[in-house]
PDB file of N, CA and C in Angstrom:
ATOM      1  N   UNK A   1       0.854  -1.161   0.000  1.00  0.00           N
ATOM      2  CA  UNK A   1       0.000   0.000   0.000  1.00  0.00           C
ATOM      3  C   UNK A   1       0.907   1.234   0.000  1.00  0.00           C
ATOM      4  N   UNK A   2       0.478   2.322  -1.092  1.00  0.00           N
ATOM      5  CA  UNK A   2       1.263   3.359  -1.281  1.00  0.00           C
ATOM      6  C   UNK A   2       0.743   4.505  -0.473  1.00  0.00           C
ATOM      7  N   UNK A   3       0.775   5.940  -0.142  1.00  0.00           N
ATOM      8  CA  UNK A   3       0.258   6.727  -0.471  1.00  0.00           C
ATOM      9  C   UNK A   3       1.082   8.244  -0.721  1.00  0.00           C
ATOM     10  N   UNK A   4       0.519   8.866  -1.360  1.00  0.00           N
ATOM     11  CA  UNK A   4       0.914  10.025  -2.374  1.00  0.00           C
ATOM     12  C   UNK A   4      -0.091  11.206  -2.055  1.00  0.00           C
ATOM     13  N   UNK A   5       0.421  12.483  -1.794  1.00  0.00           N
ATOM     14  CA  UNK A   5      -0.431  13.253  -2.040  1.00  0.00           C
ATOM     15  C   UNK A   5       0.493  14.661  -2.631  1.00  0.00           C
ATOM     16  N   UNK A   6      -0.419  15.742  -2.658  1.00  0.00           N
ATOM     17  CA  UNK A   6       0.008  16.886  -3.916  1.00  0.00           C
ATOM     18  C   UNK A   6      -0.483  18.085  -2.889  1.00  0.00           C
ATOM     19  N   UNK A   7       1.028  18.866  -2.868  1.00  0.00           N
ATOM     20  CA  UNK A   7       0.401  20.149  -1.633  1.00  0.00           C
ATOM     21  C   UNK A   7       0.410  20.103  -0.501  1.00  0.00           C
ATOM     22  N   UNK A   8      -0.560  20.490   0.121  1.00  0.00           N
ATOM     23  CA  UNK A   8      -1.266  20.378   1.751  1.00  0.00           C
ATOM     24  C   UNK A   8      -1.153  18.404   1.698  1.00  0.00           C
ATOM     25  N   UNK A   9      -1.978  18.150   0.878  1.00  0.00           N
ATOM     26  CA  UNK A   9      -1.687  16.563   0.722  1.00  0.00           C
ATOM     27  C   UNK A   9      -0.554  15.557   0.830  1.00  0.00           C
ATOM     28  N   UNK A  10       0.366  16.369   0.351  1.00  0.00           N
ATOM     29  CA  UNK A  10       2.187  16.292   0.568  1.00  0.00           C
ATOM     30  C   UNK A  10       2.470  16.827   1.848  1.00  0.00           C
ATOM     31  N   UNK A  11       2.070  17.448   2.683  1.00  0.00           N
ATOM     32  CA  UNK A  11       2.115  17.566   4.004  1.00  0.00           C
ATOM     33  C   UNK A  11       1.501  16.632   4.655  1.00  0.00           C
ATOM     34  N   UNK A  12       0.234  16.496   4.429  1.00  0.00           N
ATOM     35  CA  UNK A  12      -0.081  14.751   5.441  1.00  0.00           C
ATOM     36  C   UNK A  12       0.481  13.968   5.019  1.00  0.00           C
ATOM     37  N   UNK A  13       1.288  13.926   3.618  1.00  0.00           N
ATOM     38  CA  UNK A  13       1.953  12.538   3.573  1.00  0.00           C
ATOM     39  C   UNK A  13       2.894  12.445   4.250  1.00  0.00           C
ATOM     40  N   UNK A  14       3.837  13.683   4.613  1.00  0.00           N
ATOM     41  CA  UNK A  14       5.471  13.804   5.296  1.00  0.00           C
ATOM     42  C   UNK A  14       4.516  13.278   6.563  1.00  0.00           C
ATOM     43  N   UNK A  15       3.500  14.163   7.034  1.00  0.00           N
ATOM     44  CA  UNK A  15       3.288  13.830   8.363  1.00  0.00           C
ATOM     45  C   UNK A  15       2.981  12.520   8.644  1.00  0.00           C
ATOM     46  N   UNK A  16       2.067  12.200   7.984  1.00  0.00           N
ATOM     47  CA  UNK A  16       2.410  10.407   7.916  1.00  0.00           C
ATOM     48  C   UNK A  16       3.135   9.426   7.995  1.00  0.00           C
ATOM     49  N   UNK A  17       4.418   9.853   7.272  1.00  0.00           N
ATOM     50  CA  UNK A  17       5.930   9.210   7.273  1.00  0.00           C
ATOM     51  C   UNK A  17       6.489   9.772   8.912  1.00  0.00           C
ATOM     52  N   UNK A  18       6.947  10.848   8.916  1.00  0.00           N
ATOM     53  CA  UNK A  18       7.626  11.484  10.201  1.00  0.00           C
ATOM     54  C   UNK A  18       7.013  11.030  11.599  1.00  0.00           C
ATOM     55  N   UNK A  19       5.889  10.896  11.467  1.00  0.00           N
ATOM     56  CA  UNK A  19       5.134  10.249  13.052  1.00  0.00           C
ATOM     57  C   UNK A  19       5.093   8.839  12.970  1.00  0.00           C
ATOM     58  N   UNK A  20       4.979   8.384  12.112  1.00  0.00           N
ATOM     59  CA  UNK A  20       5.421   7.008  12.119  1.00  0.00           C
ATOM     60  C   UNK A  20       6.022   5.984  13.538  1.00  0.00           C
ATOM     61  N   UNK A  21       5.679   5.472  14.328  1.00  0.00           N
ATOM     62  CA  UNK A  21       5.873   4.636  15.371  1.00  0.00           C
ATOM     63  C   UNK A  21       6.365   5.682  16.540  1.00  0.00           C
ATOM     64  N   UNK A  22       6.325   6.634  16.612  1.00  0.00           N
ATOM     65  CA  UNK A  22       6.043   7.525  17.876  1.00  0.00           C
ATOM     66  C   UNK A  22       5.262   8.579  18.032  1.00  0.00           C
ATOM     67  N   UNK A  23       3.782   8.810  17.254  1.00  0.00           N
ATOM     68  CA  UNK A  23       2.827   9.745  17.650  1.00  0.00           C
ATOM     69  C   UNK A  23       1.515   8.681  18.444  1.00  0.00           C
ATOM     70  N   UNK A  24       1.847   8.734  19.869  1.00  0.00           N
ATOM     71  CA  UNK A  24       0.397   8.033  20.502  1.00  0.00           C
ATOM     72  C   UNK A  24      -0.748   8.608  20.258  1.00  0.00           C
ATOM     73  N   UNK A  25      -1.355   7.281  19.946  1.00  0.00           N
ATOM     74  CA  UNK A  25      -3.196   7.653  19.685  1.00  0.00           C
ATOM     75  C   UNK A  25      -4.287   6.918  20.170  1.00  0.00           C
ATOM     76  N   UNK A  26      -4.833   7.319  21.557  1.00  0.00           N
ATOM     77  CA  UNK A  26      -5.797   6.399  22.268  1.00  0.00           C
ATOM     78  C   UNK A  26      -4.920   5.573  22.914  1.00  0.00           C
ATOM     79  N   UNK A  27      -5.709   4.277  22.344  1.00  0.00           N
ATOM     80  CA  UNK A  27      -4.045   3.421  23.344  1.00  0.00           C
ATOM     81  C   UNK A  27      -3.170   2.852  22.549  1.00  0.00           C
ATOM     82  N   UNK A  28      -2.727   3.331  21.583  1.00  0.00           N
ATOM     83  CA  UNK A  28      -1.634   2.711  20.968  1.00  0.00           C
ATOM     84  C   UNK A  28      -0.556   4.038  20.481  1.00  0.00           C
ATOM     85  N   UNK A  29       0.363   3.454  19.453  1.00  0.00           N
ATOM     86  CA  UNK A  29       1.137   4.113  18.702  1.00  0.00           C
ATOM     87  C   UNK A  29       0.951   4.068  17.099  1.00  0.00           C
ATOM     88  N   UNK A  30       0.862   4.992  16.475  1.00  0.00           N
ATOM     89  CA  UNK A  30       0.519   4.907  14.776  1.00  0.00           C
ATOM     90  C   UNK A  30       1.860   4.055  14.223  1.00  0.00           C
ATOM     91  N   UNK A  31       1.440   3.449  13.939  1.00  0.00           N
ATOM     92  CA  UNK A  31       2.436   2.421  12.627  1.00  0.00           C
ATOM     93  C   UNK A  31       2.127   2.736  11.328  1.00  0.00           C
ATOM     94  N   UNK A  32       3.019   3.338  10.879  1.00  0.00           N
ATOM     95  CA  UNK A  32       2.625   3.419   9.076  1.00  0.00           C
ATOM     96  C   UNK A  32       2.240   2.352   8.418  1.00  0.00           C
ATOM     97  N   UNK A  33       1.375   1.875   7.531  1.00  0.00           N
ATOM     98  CA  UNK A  33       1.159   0.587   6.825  1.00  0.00           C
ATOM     99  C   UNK A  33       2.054   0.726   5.454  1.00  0.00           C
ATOM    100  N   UNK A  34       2.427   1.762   5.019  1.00  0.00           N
ATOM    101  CA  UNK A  34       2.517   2.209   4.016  1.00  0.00           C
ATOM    102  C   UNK A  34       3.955   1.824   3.926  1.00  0.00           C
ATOM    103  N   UNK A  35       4.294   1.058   2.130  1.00  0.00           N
ATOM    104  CA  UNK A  35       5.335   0.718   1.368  1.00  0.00           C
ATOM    105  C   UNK A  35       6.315   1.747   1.429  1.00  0.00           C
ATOM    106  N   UNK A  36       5.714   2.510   0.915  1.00  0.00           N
ATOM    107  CA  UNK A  36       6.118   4.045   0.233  1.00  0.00           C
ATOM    108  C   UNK A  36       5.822   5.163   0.321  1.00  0.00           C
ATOM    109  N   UNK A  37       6.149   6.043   0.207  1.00  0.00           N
ATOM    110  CA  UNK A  37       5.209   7.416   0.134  1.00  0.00           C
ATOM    111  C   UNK A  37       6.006   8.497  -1.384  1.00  0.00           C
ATOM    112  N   UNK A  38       4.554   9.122  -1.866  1.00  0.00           N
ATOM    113  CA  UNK A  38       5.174  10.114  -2.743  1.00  0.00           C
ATOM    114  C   UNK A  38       4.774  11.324  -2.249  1.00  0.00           C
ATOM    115  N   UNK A  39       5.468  12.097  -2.199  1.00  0.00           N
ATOM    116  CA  UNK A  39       5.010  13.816  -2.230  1.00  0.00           C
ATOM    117  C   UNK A  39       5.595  15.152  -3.425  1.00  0.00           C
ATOM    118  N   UNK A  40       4.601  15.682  -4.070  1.00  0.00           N
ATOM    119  CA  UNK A  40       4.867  16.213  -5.234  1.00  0.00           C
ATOM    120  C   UNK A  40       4.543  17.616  -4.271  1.00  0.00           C
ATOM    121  N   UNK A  41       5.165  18.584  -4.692  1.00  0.00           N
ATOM    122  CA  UNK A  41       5.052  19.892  -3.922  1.00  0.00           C
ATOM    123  C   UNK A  41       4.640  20.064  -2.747  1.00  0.00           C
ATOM    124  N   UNK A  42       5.661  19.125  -2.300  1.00  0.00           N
ATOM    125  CA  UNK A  42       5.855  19.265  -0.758  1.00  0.00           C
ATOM    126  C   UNK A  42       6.486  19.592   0.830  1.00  0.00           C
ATOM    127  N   UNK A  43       6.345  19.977   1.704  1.00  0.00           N
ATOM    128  CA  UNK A  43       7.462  20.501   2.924  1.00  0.00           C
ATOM    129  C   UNK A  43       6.946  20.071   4.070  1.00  0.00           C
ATOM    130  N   UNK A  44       7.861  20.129   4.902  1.00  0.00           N
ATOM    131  CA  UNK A  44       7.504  19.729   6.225  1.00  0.00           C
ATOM    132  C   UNK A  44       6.641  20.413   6.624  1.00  0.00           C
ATOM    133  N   UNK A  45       5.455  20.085   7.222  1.00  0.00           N
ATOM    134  CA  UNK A  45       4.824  20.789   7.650  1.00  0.00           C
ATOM    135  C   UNK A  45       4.759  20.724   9.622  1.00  0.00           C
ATOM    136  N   UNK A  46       5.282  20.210   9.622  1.00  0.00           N
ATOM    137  CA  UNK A  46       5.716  20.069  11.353  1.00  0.00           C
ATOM    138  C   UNK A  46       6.662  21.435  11.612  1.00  0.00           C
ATOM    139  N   UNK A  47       7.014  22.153  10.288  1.00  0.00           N
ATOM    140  CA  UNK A  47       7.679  23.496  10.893  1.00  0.00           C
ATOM    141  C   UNK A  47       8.915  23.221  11.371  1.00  0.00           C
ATOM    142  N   UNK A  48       9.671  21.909  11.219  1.00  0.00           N
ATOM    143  CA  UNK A  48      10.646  21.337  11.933  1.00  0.00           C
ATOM    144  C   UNK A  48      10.386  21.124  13.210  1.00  0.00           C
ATOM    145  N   UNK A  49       9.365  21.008  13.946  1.00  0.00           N
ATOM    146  CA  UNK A  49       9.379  20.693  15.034  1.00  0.00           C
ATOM    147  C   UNK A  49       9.758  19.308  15.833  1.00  0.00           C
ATOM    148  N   UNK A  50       9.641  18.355  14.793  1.00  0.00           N
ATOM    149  CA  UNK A  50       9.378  17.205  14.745  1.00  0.00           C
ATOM    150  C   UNK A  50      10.669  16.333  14.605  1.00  0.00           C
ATOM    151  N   UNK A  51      11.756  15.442  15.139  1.00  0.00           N
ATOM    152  CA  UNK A  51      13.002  14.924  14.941  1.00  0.00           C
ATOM    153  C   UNK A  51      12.386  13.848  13.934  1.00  0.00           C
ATOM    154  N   UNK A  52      12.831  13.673  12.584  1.00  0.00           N
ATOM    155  CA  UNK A  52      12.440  13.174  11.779  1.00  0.00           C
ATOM    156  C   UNK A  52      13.230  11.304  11.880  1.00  0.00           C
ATOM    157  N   UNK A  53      14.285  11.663  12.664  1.00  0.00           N
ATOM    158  CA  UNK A  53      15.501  10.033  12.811  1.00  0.00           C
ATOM    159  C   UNK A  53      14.370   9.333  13.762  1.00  0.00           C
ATOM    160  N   UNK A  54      13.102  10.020  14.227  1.00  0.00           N
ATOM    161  CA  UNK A  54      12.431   9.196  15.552  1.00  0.00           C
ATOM    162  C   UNK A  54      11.450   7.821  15.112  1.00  0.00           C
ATOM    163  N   UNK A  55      11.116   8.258  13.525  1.00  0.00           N
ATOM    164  CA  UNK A  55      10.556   7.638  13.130  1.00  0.00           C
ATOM    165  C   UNK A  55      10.411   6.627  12.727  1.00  0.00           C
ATOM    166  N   UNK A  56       9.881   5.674  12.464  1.00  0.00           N
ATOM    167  CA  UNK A  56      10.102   3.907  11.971  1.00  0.00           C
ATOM    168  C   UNK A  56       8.914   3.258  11.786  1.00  0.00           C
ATOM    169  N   UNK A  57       8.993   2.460  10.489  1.00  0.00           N
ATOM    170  CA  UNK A  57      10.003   2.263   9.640  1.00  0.00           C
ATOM    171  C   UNK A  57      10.094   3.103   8.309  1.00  0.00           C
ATOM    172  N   UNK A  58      11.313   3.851   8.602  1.00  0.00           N
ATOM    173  CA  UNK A  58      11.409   4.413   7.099  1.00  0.00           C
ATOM    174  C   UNK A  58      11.855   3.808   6.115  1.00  0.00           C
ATOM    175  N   UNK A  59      10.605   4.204   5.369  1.00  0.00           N
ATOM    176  CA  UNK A  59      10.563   3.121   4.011  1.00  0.00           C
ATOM    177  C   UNK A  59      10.606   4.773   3.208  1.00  0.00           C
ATOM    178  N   UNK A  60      11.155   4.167   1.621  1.00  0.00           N
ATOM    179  CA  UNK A  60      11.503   5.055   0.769  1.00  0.00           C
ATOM    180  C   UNK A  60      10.325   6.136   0.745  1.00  0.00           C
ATOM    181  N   UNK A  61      10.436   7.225   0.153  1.00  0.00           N
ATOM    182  CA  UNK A  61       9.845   8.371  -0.230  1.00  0.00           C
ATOM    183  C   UNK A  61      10.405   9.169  -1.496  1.00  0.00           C
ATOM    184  N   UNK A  62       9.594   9.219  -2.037  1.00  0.00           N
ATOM    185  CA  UNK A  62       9.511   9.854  -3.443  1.00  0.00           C
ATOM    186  C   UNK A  62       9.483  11.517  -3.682  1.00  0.00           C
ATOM    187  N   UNK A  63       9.779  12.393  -3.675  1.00  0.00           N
ATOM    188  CA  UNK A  63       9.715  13.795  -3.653  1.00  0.00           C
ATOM    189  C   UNK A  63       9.869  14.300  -4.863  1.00  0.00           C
ATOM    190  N   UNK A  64       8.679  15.079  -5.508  1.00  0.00           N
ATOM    191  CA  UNK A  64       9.046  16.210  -6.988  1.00  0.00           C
ATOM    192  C   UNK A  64       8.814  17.138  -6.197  1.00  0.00           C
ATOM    193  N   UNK A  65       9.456  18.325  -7.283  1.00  0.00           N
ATOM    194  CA  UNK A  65       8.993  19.514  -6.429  1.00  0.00           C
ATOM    195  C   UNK A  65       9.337  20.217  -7.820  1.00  0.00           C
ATOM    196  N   UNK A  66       8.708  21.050  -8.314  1.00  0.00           N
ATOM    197  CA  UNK A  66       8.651  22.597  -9.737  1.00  0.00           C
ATOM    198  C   UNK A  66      10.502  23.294  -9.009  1.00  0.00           C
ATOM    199  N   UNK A  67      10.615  23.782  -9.923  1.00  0.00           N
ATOM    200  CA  UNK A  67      11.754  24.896  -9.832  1.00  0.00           C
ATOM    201  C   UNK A  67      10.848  26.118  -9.863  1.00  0.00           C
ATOM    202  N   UNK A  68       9.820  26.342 -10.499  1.00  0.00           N
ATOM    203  CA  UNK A  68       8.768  27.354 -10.327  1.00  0.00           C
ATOM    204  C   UNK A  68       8.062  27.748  -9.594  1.00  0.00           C
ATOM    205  N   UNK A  69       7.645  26.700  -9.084  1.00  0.00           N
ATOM    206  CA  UNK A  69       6.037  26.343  -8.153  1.00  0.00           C
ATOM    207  C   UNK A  69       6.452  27.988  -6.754  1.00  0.00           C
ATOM    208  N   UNK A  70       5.376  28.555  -7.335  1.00  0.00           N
ATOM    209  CA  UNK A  70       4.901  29.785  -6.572  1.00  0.00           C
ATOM    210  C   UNK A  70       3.973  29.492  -6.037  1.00  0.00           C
ATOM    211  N   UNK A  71       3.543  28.977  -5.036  1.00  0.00           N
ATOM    212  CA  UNK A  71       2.315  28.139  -4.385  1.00  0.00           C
ATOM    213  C   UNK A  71       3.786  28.029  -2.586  1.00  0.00           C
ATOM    214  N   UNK A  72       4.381  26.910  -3.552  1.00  0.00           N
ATOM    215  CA  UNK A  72       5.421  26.473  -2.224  1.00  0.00           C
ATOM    216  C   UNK A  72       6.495  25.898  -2.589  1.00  0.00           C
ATOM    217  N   UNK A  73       7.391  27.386  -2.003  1.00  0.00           N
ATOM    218  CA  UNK A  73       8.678  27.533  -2.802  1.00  0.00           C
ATOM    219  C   UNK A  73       9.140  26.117  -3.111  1.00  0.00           C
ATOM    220  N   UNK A  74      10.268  25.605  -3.979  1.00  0.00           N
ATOM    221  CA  UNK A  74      11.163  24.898  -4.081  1.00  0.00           C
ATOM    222  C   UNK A  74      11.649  25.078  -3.559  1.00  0.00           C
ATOM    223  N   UNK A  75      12.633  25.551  -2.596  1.00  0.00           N
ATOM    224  CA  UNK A  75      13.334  25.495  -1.313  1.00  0.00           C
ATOM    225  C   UNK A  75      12.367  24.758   0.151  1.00  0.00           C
ATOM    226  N   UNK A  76      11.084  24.886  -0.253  1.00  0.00           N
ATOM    227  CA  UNK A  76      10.279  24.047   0.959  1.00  0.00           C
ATOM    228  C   UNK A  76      10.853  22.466   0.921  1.00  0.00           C
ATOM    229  N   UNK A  77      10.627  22.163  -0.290  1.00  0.00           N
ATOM    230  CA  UNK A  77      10.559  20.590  -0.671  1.00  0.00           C
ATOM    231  C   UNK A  77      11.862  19.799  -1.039  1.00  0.00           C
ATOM    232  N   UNK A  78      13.108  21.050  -1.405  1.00  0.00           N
ATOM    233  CA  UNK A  78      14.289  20.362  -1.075  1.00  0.00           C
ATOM    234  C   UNK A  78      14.986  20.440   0.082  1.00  0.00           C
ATOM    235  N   UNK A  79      14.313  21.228   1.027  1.00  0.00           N
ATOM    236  CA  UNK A  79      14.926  21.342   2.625  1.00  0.00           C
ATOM    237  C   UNK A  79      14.013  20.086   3.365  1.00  0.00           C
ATOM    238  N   UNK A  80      12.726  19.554   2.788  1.00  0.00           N
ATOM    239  CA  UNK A  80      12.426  18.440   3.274  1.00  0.00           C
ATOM    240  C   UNK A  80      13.272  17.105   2.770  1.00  0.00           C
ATOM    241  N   UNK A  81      13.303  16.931   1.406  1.00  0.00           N
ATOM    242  CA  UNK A  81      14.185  16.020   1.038  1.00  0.00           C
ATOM    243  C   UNK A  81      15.502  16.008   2.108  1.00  0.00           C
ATOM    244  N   UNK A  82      16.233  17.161   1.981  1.00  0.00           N
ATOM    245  CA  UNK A  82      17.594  17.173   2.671  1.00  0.00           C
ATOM    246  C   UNK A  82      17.614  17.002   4.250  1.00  0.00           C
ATOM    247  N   UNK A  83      16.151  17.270   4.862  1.00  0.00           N
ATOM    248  CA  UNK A  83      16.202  16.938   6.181  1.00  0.00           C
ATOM    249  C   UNK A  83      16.024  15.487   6.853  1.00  0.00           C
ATOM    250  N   UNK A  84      15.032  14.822   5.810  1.00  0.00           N
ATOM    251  CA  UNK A  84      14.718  13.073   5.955  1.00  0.00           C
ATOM    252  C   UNK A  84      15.494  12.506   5.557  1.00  0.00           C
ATOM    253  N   UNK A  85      16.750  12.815   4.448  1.00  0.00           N
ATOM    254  CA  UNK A  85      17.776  12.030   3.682  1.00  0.00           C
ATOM    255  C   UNK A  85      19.045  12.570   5.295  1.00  0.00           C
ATOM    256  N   UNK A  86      18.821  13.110   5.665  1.00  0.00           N
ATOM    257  CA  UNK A  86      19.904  13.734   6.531  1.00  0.00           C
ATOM    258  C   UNK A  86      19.343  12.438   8.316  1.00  0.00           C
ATOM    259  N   UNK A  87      18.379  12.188   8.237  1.00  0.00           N
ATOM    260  CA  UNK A  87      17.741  11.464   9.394  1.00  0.00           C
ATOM    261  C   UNK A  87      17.435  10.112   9.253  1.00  0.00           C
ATOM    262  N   UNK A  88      17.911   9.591   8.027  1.00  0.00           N
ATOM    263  CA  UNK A  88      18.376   8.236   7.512  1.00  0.00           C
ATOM    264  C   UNK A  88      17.245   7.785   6.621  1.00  0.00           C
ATOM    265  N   UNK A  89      16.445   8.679   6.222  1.00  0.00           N
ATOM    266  CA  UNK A  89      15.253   7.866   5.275  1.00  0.00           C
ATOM    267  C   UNK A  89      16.597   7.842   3.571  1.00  0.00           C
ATOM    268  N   UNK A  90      15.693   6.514   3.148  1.00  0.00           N
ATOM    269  CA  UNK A  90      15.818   6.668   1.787  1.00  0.00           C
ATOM    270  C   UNK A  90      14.852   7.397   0.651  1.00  0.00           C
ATOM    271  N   UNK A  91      15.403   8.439   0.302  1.00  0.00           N
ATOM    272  CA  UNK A  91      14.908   9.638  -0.298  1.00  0.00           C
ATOM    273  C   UNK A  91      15.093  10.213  -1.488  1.00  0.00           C
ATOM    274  N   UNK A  92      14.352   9.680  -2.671  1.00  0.00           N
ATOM    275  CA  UNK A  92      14.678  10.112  -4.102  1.00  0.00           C
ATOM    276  C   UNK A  92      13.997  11.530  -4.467  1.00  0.00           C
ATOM    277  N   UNK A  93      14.621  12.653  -4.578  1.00  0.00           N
ATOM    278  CA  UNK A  93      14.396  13.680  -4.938  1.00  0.00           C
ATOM    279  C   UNK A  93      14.364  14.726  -6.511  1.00  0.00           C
ATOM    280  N   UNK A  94      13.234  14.363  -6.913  1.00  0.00           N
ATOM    281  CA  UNK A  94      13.172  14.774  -8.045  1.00  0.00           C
ATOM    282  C   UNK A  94      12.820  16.213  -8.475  1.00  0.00           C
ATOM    283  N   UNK A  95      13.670  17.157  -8.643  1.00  0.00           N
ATOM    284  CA  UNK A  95      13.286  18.737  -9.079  1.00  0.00           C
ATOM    285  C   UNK A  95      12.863  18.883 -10.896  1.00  0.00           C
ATOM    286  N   UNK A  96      11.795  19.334 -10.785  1.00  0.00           N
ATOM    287  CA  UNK A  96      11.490  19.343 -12.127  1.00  0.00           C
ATOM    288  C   UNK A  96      11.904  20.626 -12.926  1.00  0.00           C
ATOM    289  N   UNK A  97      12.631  21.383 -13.350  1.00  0.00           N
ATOM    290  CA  UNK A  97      12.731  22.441 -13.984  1.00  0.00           C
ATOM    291  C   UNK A  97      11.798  23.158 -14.956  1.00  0.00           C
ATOM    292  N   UNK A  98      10.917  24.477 -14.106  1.00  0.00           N
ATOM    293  CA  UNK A  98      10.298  25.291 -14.242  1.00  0.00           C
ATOM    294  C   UNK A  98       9.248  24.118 -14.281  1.00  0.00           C
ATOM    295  N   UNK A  99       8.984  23.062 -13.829  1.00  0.00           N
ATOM    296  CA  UNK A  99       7.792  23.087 -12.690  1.00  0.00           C
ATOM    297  C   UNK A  99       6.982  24.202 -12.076  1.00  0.00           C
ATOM    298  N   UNK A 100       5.414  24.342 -12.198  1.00  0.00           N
ATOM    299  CA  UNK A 100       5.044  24.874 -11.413  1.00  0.00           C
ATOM    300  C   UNK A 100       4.594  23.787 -10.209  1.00  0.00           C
ATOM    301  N   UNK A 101       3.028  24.666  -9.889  1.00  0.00           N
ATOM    302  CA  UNK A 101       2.569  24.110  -8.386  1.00  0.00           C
ATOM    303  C   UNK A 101       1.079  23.315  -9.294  1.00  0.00           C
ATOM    304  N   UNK A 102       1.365  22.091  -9.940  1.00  0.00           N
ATOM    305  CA  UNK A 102       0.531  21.236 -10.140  1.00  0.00           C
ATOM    306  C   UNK A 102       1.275  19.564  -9.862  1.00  0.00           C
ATOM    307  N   UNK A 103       0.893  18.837 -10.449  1.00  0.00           N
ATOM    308  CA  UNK A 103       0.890  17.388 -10.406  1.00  0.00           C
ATOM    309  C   UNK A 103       2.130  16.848 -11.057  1.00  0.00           C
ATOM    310  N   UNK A 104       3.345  16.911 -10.826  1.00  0.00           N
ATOM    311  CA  UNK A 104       4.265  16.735 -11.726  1.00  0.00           C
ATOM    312  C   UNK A 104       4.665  15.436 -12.107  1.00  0.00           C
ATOM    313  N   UNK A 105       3.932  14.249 -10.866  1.00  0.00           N
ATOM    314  CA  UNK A 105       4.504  12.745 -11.264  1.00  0.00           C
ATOM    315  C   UNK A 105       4.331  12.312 -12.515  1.00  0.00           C
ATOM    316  N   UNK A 106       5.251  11.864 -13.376  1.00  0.00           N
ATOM    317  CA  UNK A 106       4.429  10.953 -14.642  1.00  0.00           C
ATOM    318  C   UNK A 106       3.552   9.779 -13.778  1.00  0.00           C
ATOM    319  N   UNK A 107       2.394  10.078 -14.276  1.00  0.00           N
ATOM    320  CA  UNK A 107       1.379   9.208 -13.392  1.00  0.00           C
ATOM    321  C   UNK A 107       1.856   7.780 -13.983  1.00  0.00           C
ATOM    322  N   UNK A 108       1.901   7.054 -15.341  1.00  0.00           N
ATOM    323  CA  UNK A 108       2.158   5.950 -15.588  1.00  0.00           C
ATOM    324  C   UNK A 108       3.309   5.376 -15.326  1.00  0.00           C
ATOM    325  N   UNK A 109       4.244   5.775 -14.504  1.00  0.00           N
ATOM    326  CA  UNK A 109       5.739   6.079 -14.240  1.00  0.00           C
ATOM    327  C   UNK A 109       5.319   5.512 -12.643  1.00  0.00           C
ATOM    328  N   UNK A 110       4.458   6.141 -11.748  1.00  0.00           N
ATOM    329  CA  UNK A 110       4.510   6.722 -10.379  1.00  0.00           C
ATOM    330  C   UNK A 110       4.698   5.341  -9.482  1.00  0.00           C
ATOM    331  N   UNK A 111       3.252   4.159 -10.275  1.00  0.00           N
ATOM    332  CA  UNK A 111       3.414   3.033 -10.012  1.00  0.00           C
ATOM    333  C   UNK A 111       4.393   2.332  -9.801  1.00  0.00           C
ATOM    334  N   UNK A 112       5.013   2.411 -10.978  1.00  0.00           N
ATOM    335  CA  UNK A 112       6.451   1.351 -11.334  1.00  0.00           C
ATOM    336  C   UNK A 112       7.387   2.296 -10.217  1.00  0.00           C
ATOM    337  N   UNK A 113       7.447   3.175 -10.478  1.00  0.00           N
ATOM    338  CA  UNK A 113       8.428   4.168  -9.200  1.00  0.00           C
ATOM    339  C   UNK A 113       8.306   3.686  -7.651  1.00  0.00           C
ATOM    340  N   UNK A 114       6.738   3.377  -7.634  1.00  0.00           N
ATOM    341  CA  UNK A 114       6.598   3.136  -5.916  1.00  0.00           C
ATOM    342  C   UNK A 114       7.230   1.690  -5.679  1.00  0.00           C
ATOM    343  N   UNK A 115       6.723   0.821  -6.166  1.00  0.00           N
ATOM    344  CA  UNK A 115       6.963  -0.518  -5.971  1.00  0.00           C
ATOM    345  C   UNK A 115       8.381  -0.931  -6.705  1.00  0.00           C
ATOM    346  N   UNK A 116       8.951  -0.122  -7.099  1.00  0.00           N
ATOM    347  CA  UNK A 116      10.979   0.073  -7.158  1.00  0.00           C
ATOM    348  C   UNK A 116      11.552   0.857  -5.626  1.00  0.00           C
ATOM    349  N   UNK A 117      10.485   1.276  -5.544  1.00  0.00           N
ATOM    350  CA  UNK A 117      11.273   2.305  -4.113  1.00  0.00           C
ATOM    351  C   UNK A 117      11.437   0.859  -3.014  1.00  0.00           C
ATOM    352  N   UNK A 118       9.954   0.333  -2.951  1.00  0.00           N
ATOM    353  CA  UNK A 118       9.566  -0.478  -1.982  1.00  0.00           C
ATOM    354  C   UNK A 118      10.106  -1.640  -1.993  1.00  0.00           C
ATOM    355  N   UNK A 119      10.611  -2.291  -3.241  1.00  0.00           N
ATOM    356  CA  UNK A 119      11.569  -3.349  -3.237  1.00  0.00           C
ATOM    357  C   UNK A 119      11.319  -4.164  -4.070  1.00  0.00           C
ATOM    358  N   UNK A 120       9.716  -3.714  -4.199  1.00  0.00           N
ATOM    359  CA  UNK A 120       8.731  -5.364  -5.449  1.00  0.00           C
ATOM    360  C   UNK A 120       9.222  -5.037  -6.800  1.00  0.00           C
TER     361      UNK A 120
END
């Protein structure tokens, strides 16, 4: 099971990944189910608050981000790349040149991309 989102959507996905086996909820702890994750114009949205090495299991993550995208800078989404690749995730970072702030995955690509990240 993958999941991917675009934007604000790319923010619940980091947040998804980053809380990963230490955000308690009720009586347990969240476990990611998830293979993979993609985020296309995306940043931390924890503001850095969040120690990203706390998390487990980091499984690969996928990152585009526009060289354009006026929505949310390119500097958002390669300071996330560089902060999870810096906290031991495996982290493929893709900058698209003059990218804006839309959907940049090759969608018929994204598949074969996730389940290469994930190992299948």
């Amino acid at each position: 099971m993958f999941v991917v989102g675009h934007s604000r959507g790319a923010g619940c996905v980091g947040l998804l990944a980053i809380f990963s086996g230490g955000l308690s909820i009720a009586s347990g702890t969240w476990q990611s189910p998830f293979a993979a994750y993609g985020v296309n114009a995306g940043y931390d949205a924890t503001g850095g608050q969040q120690d990203m090495s706390l998390a487990t299991p980091k499984v690969p993550i996928l990152i585009v981000h526009g060289t354009s995208d006026s929505v949310v800078p390119f500097s958002n989404g390669e300071a996330l790349a560089d902060g999870m690749t810096s906290a031991g995730w495996d982290v493929t970072f893709s900058p698209v040149n003059g990218g804006s702030h839309s959907w940049l995955f090759q969608n018929q690509q994204l598949w074969s991309d996730l389940m290469t990240a994930a190992g299948y």
